[in-house]
C-alpha atoms as a PDB file:
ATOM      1  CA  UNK A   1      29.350  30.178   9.720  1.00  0.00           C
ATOM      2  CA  UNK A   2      26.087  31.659  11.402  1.00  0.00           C
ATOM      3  CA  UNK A   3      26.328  32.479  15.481  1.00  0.00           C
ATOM      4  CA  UNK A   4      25.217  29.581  17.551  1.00  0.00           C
ATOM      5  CA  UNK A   5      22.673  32.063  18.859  1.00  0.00           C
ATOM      6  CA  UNK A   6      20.959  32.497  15.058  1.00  0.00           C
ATOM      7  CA  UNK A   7      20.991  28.626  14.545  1.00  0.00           C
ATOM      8  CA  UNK A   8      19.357  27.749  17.924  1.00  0.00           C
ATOM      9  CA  UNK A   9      16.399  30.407  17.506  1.00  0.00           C
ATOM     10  CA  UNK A  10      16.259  28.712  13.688  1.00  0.00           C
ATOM     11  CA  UNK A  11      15.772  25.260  15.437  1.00  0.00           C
ATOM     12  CA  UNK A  12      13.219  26.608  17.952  1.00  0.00           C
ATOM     13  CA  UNK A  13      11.206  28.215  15.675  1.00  0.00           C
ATOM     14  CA  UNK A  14      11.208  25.051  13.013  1.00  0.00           C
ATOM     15  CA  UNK A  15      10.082  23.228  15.991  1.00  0.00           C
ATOM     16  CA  UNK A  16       7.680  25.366  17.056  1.00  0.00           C
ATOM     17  CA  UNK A  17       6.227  25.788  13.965  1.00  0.00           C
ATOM     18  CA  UNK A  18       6.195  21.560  13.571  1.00  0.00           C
ATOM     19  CA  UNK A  19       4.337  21.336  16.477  1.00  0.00           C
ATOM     20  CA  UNK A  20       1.896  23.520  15.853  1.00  0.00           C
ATOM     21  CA  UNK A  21       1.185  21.491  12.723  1.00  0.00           C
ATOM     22  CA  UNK A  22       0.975  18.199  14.758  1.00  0.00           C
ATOM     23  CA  UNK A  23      -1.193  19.096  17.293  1.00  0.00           C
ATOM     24  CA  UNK A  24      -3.853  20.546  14.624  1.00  0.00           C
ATOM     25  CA  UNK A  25      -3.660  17.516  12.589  1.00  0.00           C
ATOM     26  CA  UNK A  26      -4.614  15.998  16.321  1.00  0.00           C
ATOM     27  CA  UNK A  27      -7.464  17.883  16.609  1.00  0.00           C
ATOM     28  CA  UNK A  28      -5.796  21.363  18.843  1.00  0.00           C
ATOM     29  CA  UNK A  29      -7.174  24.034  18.185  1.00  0.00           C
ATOM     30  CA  UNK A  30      -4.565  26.584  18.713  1.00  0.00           C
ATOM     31  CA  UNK A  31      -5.652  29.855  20.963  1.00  0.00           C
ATOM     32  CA  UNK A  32      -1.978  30.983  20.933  1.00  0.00           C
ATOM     33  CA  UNK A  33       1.833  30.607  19.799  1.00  0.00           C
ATOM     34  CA  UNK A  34       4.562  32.131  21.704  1.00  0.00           C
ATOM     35  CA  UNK A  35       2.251  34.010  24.250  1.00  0.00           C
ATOM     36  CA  UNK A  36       5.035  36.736  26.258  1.00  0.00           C
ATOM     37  CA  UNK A  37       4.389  37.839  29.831  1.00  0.00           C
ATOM     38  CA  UNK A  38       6.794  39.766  31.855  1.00  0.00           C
ATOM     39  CA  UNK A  39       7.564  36.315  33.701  1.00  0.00           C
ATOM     40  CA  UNK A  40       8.342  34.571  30.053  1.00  0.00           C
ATOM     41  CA  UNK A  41       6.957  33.187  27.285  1.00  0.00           C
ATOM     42  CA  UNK A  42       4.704  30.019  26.397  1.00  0.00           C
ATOM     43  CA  UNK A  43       5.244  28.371  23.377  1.00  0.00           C
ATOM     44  CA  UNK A  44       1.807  27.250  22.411  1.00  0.00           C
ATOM     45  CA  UNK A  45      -1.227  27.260  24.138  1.00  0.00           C
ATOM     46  CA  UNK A  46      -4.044  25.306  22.702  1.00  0.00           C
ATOM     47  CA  UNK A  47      -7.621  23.846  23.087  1.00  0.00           C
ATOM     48  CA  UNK A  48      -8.149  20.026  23.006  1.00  0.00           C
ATOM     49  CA  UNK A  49     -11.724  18.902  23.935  1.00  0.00           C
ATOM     50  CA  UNK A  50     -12.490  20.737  26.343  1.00  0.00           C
ATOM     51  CA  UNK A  51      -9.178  21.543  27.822  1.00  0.00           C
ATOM     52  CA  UNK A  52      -6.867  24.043  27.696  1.00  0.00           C
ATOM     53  CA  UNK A  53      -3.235  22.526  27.089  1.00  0.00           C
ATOM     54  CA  UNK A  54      -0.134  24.904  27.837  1.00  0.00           C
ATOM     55  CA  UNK A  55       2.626  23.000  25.362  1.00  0.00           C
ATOM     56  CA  UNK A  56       6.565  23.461  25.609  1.00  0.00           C
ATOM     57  CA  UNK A  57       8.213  22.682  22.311  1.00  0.00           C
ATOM     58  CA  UNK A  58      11.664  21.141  22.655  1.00  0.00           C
ATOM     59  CA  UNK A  59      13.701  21.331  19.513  1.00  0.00           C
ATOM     60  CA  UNK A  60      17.326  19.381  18.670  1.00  0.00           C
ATOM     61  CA  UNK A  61      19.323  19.028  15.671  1.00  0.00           C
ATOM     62  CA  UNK A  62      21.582  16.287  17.185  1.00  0.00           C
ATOM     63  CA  UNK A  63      21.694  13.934  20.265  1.00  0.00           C
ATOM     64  CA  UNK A  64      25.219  15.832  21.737  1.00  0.00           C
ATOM     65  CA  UNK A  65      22.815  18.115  24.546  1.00  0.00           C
ATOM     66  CA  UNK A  66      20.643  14.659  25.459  1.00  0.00           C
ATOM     67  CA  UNK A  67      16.545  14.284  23.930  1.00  0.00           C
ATOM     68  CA  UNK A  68      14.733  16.869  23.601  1.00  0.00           C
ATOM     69  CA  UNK A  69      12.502  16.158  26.786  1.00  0.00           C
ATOM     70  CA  UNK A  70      15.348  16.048  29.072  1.00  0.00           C
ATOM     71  CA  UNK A  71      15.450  19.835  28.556  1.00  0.00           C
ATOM     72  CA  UNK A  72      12.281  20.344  30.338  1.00  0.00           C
ATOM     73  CA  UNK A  73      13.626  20.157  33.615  1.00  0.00           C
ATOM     74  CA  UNK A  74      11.608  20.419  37.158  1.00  0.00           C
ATOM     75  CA  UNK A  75      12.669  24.105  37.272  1.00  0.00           C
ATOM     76  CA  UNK A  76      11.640  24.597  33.647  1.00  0.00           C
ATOM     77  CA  UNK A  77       8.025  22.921  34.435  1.00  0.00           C
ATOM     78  CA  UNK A  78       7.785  25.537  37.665  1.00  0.00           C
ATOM     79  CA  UNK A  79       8.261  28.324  35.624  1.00  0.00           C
ATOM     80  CA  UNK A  80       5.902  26.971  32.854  1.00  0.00           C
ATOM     81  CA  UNK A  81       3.249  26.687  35.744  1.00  0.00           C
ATOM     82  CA  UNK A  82       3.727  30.343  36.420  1.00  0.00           C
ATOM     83  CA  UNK A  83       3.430  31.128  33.286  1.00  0.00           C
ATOM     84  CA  UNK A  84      -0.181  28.960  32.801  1.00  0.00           C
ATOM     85  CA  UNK A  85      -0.825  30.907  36.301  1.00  0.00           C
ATOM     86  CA  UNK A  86      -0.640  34.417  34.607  1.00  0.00           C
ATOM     87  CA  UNK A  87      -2.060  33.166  31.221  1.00  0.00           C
ATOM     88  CA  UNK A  88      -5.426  31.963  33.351  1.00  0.00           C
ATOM     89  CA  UNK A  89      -5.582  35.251  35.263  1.00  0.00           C
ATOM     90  CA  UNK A  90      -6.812  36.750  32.073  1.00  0.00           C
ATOM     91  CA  UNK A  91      -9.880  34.354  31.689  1.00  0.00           C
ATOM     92  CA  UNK A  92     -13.314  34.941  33.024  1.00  0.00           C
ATOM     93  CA  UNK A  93     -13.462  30.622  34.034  1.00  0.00           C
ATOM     94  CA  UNK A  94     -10.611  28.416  35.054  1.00  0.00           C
ATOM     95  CA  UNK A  95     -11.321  25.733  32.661  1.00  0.00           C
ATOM     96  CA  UNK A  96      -8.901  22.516  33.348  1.00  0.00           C
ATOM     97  CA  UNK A  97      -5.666  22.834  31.714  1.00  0.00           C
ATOM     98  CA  UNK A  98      -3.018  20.382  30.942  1.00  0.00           C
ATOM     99  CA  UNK A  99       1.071  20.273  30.194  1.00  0.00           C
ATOM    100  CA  UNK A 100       2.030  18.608  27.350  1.00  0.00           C
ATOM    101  CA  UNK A 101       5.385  18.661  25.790  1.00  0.00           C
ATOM    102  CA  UNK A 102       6.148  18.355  22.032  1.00  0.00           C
ATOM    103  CA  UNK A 103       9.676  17.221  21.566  1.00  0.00           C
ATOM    104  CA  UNK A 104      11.251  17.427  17.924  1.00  0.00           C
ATOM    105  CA  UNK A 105      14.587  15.929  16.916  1.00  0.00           C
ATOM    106  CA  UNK A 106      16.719  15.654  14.138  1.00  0.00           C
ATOM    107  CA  UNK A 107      17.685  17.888  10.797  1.00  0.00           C
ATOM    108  CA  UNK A 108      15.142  19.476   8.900  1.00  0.00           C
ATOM    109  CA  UNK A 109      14.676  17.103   6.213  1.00  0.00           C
ATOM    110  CA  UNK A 110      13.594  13.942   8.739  1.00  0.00           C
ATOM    111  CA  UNK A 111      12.393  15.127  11.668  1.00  0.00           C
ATOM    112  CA  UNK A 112      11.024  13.064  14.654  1.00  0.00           C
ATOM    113  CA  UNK A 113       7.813  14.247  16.893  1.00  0.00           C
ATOM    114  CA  UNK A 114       6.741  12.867  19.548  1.00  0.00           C
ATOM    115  CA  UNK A 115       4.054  14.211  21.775  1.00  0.00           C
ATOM    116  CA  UNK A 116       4.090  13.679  25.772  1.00  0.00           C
ATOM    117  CA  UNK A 117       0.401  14.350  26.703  1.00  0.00           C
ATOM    118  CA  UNK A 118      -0.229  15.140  30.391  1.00  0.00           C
ATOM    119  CA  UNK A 119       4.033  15.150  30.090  1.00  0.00           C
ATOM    120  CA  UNK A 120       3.750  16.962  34.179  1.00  0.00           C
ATOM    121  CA  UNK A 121       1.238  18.337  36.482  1.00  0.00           C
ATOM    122  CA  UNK A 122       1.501  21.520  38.262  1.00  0.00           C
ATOM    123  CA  UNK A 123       0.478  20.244  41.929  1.00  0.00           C
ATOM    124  CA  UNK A 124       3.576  17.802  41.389  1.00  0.00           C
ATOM    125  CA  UNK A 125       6.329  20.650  41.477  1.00  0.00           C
ATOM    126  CA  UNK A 126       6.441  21.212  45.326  1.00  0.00           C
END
């Protein structure tokens, strides 16, 4: 049997990887996937007409831990705007950004997408 740990980083990665694939069959272009700063990590951060879309990529195998998008709780979404904050502090231009949240469910062989576009907004956190 593999350590819980080993599965779940197998899930996030299929769904990671999933998502990536969505959004570029949207029309994303992607400027980066899994982007690390010393306050975390985003999991994609992509282009979409004009606007630069920070995207969290929830990933379950079963329905025991609740949807995907429950996951992405108001502290989660705080620390994802921090994150965005840092990410922008290495542009020249603030262009205007968006958080969307890819949520992926089920085994590997059927999985289920869906795509929350605009799924929170940073000046609704305080």
């Amino acid at each position: 049997m593999r350590p819980v740990r080993e599965e779940r980083g197998r899930t996030a990665r299929r769904g990671e990887s999933l998502a990536a694939l969505l959004l570029r069959a949207k029309g994303y272009r992607i400027a980066a996937r899994n982007w690390r700063c010393p306050l975390g990590e985003i999991d994609i951060v992509a282009w979409h007409r004009g606007t630069l879309v920070f995207v969290e990529v929830k990933a379950r195998t079963g329905g025991s831990a609740g949807s995907p998008e429950e996951a992405v709780t108001r502290e989660k979404q705080r620390r994802l705007v921090r994150l965005a904050q840092a990410y922008l502090g290495r542009l020249r231009e603030i262009p205007p950004c968006r958080f969307d949240v890819v949520a992926v469910s089920g085994r590997a062989w059927l999985p289920t997408l869906r795509h929350l576009r605009g799924a929170f907004r940073a000046d609704g956190l305080g």
